[in-house]
PDB file of N, CA and C in Angstrom:
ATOM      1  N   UNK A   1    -194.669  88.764-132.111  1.00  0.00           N
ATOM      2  CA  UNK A   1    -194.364  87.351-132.230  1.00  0.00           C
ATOM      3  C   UNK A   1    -193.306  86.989-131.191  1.00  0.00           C
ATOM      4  N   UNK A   2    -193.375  85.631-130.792  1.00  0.00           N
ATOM      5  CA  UNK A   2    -192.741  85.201-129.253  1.00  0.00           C
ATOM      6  C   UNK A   2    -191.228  85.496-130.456  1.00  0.00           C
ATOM      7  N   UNK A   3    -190.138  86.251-129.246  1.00  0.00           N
ATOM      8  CA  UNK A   3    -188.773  85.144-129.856  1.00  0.00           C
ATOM      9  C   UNK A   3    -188.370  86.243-130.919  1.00  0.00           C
ATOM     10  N   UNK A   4    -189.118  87.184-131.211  1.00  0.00           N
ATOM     11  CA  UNK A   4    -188.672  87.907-132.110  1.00  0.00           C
ATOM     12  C   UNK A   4    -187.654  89.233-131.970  1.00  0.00           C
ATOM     13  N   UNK A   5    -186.556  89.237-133.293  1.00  0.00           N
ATOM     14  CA  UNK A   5    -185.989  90.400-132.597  1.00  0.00           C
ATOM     15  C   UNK A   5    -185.305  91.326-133.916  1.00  0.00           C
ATOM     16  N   UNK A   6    -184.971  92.368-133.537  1.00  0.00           N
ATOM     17  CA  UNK A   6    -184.680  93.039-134.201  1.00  0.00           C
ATOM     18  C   UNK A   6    -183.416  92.446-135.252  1.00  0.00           C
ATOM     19  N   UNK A   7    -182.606  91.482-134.422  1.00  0.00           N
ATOM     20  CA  UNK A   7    -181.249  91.019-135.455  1.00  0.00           C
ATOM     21  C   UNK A   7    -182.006  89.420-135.952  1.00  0.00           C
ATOM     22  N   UNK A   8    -182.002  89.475-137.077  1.00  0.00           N
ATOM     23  CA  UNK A   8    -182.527  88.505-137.992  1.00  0.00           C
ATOM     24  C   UNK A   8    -181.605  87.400-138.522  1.00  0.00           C
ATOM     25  N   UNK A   9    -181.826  86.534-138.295  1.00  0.00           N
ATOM     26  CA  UNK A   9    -180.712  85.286-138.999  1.00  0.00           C
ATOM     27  C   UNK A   9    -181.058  85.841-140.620  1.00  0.00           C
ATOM     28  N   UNK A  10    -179.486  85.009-140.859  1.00  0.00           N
ATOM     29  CA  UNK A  10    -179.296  85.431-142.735  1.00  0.00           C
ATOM     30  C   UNK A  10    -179.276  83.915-143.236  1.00  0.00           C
ATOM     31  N   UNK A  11    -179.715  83.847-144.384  1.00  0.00           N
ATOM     32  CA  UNK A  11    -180.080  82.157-145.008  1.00  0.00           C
ATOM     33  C   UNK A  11    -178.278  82.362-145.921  1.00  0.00           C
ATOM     34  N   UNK A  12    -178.150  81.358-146.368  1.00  0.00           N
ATOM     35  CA  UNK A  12    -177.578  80.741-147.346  1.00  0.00           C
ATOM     36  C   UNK A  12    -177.809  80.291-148.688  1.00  0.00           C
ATOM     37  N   UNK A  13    -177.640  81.228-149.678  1.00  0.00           N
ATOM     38  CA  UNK A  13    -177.938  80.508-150.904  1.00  0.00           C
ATOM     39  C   UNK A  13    -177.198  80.015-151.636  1.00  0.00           C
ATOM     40  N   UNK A  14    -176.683  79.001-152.640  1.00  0.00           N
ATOM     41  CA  UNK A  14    -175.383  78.873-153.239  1.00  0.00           C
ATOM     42  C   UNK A  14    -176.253  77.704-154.593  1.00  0.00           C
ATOM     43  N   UNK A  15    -177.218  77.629-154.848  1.00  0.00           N
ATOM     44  CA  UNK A  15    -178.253  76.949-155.889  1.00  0.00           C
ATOM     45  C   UNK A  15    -177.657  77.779-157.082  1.00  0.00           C
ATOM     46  N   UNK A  16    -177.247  79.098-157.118  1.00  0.00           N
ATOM     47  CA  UNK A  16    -177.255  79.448-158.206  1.00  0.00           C
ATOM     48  C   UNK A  16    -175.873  79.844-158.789  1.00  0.00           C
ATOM     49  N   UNK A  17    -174.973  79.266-157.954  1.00  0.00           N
ATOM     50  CA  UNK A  17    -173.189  79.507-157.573  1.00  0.00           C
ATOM     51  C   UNK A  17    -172.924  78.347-158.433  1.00  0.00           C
ATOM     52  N   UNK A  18    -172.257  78.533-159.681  1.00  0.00           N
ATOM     53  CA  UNK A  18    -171.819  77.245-160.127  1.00  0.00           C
ATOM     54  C   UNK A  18    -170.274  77.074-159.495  1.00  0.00           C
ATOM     55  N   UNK A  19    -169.609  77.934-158.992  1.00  0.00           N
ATOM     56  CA  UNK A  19    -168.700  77.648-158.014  1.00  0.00           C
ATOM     57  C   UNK A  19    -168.994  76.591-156.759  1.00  0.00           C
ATOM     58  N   UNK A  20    -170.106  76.366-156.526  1.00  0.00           N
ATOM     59  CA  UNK A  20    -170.597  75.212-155.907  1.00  0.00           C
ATOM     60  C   UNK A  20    -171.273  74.159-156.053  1.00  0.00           C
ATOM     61  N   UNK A  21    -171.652  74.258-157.172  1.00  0.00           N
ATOM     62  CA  UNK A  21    -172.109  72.918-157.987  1.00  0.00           C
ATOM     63  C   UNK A  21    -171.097  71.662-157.600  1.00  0.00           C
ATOM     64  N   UNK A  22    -172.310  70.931-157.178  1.00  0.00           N
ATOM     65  CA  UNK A  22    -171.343  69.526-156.734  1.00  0.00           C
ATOM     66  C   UNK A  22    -170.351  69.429-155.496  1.00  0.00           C
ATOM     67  N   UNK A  23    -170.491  70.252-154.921  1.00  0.00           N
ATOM     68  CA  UNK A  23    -170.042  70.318-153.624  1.00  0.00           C
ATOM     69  C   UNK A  23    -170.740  68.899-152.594  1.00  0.00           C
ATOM     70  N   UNK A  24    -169.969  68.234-151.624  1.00  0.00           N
ATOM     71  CA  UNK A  24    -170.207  67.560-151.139  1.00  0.00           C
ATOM     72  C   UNK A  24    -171.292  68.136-149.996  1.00  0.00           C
ATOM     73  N   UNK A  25    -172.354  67.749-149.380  1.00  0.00           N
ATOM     74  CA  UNK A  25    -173.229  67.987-148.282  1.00  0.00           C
ATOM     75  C   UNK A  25    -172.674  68.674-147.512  1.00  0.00           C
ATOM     76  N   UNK A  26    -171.319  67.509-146.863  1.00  0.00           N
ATOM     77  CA  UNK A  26    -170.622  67.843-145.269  1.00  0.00           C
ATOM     78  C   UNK A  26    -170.418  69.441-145.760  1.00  0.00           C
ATOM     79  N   UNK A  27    -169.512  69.748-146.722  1.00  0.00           N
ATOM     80  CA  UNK A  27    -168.692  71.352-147.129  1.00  0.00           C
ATOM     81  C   UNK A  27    -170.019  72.117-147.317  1.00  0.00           C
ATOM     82  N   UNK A  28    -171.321  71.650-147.796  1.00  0.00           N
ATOM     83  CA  UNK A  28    -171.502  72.650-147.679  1.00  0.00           C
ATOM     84  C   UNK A  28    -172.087  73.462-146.310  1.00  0.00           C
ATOM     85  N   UNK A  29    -172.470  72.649-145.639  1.00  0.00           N
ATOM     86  CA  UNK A  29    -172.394  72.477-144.237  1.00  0.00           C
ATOM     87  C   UNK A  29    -171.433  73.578-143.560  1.00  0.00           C
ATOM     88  N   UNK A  30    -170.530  72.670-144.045  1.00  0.00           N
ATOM     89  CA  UNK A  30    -169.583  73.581-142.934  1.00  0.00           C
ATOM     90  C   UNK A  30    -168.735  75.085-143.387  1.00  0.00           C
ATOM     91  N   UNK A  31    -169.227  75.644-145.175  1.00  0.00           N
ATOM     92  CA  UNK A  31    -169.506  76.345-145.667  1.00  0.00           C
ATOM     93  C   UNK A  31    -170.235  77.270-144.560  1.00  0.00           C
ATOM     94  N   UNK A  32    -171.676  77.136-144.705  1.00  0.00           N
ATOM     95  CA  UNK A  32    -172.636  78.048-144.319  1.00  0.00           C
ATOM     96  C   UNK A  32    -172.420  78.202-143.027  1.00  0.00           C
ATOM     97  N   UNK A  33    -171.838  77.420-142.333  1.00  0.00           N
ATOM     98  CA  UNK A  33    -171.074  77.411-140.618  1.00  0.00           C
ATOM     99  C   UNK A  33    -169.946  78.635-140.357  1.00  0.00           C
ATOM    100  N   UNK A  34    -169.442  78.498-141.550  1.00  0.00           N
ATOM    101  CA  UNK A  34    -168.410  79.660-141.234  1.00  0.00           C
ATOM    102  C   UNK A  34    -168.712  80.733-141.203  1.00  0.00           C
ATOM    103  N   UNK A  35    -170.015  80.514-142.270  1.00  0.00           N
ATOM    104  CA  UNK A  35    -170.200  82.168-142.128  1.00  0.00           C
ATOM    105  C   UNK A  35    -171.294  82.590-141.431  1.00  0.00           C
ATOM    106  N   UNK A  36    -171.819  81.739-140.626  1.00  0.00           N
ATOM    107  CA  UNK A  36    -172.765  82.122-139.895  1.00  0.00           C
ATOM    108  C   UNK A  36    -174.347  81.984-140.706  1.00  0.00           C
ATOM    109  N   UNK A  37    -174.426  81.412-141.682  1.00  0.00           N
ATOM    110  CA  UNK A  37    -175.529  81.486-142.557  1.00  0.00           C
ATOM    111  C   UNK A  37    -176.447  80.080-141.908  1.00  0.00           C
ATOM    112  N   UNK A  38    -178.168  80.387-141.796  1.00  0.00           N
ATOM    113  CA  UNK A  38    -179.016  79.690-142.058  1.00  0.00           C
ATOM    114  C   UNK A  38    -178.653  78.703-143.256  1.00  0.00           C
ATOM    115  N   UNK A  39    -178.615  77.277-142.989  1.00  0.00           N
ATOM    116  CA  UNK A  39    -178.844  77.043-144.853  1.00  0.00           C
ATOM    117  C   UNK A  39    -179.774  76.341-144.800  1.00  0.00           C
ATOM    118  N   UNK A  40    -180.771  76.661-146.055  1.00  0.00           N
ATOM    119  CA  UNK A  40    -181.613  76.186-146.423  1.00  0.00           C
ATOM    120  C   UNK A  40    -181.934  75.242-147.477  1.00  0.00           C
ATOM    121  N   UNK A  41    -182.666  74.318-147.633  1.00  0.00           N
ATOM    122  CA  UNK A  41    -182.417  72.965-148.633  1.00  0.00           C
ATOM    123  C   UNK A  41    -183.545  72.000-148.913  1.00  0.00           C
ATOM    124  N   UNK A  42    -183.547  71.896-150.339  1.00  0.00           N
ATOM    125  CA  UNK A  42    -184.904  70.622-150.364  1.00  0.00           C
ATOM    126  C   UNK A  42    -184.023  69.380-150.061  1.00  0.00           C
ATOM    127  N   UNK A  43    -182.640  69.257-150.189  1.00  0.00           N
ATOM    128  CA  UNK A  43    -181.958  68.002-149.976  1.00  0.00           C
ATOM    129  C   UNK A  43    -182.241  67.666-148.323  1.00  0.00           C
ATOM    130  N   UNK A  44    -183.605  67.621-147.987  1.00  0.00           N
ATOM    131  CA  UNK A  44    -183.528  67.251-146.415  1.00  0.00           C
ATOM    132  C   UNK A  44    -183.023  65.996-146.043  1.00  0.00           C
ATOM    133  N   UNK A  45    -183.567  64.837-146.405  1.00  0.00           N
ATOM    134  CA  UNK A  45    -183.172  63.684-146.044  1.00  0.00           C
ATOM    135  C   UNK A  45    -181.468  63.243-145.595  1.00  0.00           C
ATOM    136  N   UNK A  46    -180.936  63.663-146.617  1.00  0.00           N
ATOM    137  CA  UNK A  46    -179.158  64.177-146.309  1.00  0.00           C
ATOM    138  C   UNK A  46    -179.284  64.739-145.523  1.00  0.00           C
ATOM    139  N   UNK A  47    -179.616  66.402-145.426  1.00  0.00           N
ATOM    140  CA  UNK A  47    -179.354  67.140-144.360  1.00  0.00           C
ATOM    141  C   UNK A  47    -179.795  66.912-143.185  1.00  0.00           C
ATOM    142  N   UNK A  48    -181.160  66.255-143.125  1.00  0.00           N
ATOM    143  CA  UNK A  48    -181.393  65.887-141.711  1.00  0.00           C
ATOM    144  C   UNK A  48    -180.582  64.563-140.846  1.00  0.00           C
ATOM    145  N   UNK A  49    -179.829  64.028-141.954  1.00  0.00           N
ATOM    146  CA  UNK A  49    -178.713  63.197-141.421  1.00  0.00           C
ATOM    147  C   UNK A  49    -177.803  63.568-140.497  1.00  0.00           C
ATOM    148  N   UNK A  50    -177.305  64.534-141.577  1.00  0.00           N
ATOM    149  CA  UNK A  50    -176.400  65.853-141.110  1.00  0.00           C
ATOM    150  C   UNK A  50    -175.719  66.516-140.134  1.00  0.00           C
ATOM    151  N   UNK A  51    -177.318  66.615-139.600  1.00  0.00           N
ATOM    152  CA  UNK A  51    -178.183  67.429-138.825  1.00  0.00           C
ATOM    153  C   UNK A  51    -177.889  66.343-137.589  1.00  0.00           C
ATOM    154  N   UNK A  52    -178.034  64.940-137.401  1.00  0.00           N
ATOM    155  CA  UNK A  52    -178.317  64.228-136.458  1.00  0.00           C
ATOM    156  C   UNK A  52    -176.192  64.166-135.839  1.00  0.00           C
ATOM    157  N   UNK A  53    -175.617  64.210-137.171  1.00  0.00           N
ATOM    158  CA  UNK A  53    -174.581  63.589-136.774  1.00  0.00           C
ATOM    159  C   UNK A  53    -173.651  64.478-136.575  1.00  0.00           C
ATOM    160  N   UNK A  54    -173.754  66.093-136.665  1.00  0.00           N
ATOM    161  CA  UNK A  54    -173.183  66.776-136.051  1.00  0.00           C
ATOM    162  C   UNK A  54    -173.519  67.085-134.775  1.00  0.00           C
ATOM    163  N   UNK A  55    -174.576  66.975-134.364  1.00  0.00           N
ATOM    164  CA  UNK A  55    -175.371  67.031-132.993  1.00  0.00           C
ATOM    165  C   UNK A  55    -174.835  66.252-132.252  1.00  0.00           C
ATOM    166  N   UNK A  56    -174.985  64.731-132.618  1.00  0.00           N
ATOM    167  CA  UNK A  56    -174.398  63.307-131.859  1.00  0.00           C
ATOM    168  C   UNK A  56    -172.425  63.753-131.525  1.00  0.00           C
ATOM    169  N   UNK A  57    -171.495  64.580-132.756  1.00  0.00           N
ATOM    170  CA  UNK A  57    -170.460  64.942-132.179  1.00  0.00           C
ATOM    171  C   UNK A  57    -170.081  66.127-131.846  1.00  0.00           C
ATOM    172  N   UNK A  58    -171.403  67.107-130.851  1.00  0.00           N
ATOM    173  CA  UNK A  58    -171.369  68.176-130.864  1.00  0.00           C
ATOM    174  C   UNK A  58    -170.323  69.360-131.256  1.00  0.00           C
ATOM    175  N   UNK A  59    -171.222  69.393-133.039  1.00  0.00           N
ATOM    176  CA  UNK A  59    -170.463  70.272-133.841  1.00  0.00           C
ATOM    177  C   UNK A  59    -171.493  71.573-133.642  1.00  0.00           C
ATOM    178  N   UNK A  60    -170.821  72.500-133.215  1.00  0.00           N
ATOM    179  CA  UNK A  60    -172.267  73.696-133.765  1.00  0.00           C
ATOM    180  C   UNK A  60    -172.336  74.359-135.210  1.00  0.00           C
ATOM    181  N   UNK A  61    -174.012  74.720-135.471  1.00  0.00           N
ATOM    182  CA  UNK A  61    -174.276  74.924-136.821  1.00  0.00           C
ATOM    183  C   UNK A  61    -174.888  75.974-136.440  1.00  0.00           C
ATOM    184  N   UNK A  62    -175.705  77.045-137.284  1.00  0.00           N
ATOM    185  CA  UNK A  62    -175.891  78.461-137.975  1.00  0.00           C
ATOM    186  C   UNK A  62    -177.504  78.515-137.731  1.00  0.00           C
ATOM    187  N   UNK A  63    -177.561  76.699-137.619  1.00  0.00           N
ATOM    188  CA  UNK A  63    -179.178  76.540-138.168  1.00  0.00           C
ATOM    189  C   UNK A  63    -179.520  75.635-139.768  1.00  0.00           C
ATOM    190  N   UNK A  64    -180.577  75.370-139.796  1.00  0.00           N
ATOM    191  CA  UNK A  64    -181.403  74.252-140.766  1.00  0.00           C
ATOM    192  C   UNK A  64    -182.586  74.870-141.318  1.00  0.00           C
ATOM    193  N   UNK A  65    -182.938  74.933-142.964  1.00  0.00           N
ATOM    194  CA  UNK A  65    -184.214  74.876-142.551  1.00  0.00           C
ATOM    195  C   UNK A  65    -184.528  73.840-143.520  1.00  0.00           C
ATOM    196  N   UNK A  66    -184.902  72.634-143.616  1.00  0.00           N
ATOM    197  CA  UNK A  66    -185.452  71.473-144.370  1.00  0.00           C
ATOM    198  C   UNK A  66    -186.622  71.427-144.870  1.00  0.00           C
ATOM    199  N   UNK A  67    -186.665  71.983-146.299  1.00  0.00           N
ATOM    200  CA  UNK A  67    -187.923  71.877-146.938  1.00  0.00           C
ATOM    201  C   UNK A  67    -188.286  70.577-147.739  1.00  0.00           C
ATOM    202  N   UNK A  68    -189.049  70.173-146.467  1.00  0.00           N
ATOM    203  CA  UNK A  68    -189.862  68.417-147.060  1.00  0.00           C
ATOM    204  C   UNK A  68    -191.095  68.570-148.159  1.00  0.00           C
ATOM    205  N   UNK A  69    -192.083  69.529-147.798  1.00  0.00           N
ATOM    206  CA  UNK A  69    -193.101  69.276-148.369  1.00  0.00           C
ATOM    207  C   UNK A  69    -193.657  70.277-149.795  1.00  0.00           C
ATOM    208  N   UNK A  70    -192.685  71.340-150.269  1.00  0.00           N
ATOM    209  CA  UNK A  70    -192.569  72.521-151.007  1.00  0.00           C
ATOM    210  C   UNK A  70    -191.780  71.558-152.667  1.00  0.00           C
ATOM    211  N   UNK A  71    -192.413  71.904-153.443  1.00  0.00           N
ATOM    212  CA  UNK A  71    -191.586  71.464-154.950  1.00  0.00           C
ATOM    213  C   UNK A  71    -190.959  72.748-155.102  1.00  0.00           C
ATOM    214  N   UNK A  72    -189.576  72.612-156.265  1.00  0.00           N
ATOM    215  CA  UNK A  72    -189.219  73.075-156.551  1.00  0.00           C
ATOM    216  C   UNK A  72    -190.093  74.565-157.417  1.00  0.00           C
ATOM    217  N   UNK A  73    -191.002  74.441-157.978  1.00  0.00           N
ATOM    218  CA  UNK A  73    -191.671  75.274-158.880  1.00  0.00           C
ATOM    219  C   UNK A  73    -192.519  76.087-158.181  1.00  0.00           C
ATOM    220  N   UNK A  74    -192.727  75.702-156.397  1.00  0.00           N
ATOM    221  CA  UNK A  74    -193.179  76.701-155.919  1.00  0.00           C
ATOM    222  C   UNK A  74    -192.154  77.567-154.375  1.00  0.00           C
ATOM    223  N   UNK A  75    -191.973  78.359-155.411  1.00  0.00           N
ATOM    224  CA  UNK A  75    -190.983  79.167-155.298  1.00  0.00           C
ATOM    225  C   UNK A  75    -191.258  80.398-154.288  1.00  0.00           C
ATOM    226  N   UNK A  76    -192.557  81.073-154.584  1.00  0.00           N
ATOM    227  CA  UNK A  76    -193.360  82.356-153.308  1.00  0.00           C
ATOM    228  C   UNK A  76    -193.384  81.772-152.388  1.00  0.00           C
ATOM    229  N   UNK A  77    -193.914  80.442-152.564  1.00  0.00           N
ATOM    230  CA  UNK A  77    -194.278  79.856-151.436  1.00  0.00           C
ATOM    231  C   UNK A  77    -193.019  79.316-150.341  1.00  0.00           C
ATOM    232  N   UNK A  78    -192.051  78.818-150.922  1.00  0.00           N
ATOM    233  CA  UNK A  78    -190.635  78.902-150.022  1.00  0.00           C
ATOM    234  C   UNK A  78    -189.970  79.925-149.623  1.00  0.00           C
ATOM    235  N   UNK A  79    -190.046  80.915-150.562  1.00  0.00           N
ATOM    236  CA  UNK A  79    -189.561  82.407-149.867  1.00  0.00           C
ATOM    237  C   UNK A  79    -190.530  82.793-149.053  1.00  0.00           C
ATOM    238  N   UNK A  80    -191.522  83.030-148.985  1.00  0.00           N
ATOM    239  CA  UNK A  80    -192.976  82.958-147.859  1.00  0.00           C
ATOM    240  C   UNK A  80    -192.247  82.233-146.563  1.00  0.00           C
ATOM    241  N   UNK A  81    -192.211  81.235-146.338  1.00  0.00           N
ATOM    242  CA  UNK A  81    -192.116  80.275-145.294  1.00  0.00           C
ATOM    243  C   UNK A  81    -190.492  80.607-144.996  1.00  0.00           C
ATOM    244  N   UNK A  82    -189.568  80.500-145.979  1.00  0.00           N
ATOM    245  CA  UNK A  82    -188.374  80.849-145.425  1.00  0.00           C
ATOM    246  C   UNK A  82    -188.548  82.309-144.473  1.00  0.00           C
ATOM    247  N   UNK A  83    -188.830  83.293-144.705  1.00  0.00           N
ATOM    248  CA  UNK A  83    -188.899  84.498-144.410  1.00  0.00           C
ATOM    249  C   UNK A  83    -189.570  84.524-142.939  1.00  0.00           C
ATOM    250  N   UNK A  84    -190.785  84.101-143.041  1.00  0.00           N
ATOM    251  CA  UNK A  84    -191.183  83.712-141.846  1.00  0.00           C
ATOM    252  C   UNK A  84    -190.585  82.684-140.708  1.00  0.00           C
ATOM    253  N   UNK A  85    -190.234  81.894-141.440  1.00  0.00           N
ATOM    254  CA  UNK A  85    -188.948  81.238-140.077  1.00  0.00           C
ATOM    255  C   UNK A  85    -187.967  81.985-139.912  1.00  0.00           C
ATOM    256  N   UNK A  86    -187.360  82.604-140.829  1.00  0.00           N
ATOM    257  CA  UNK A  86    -186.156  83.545-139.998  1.00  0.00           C
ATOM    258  C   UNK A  86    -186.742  85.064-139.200  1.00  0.00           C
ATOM    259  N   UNK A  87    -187.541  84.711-139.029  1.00  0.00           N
ATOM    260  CA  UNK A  87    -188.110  86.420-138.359  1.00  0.00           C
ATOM    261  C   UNK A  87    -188.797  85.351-136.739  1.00  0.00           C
ATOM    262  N   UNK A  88    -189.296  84.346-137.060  1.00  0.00           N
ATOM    263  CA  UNK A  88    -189.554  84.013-135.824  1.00  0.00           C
ATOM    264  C   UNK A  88    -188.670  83.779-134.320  1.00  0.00           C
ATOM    265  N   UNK A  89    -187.042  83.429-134.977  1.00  0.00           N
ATOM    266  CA  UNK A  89    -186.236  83.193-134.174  1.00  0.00           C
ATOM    267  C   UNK A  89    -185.017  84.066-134.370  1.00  0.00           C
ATOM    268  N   UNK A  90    -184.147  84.656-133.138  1.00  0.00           N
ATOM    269  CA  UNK A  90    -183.033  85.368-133.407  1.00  0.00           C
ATOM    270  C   UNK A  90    -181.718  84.453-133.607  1.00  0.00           C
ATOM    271  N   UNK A  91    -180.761  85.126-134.379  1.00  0.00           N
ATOM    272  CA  UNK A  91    -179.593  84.806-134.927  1.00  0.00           C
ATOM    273  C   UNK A  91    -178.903  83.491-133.974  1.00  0.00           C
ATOM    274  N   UNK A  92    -179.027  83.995-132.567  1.00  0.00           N
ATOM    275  CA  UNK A  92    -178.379  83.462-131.575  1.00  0.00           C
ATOM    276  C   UNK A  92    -179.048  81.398-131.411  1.00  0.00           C
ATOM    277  N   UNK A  93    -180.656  82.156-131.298  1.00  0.00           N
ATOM    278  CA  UNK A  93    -181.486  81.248-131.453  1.00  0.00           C
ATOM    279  C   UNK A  93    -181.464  80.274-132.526  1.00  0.00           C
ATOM    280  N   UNK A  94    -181.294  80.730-133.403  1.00  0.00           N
ATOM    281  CA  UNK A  94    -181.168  79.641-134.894  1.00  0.00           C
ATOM    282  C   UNK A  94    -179.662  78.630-134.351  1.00  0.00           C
ATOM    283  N   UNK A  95    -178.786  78.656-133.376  1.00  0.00           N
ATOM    284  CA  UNK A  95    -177.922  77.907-133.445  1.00  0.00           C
ATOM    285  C   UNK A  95    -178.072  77.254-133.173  1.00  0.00           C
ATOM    286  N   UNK A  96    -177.995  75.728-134.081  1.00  0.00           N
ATOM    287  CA  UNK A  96    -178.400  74.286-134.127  1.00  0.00           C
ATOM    288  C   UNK A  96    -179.704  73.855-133.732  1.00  0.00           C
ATOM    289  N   UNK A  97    -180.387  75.083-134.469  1.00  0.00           N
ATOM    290  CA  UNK A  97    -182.132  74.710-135.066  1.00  0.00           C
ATOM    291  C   UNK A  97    -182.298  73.891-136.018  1.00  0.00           C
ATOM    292  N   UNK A  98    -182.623  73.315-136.470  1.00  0.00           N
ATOM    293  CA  UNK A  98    -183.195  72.747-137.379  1.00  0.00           C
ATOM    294  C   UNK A  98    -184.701  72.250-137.748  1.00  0.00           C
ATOM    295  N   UNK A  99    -185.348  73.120-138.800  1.00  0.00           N
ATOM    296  CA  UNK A  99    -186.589  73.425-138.628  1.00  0.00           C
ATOM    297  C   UNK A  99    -187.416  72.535-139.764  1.00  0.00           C
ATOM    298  N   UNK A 100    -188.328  72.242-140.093  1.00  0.00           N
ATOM    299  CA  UNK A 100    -189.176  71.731-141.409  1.00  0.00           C
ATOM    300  C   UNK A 100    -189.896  72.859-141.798  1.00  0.00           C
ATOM    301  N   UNK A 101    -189.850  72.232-143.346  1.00  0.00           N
ATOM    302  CA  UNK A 101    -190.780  74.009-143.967  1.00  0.00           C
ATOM    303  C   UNK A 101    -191.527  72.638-145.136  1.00  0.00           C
TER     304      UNK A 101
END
């Protein structure tokens, strides 16, 4: 596969962190920035905001991946597609990707 490499971007999960429950967008943003994490999210519409307006004040990010068209209840199917976007592009590469799933 084009682009592919042995060092793999790492996602972000925090859905199941009630230490982050209710966290504002921007933090968590800039959360997953610090640590270098992919984050991934059905909240696209926000995030692709986000997404526009850290770009417009060139902030760098980790990477995006915006799941528009996936419900919550299908679940293989987002780990499927997540998995496969992070294997298509390297770590370096994911910086200030932002992808649709």
């Amino acid at each position: 596969m084009a682009g592919r490499s042995e060092s793999r971007a790492t996602t972000l999960a925090l859905a199941e962190d009630a230490a982050f429950e209710g966290l504002d967008d921007p933090l968590v943003l800039e959360f997953a920035t610090e640590r270098q994490r992919v984050l991934v999210t059905r909240n696209s519409r926000d995030f692709a905001r986000l997404a526009r307006e850290w770009a417009e004040a060139q902030r760098a990010h980790a990477g995006m991946i915006l799941i528009w068209t996936l419900d919550h209840s299908e679940f293989g199917e987002i780990v499927a597609g997540v998995e496969r976007l992070l294997g298509e592009w390297t770590e370096e590469q994911w910086r200030d990707l932002v992808v649709g799933l």
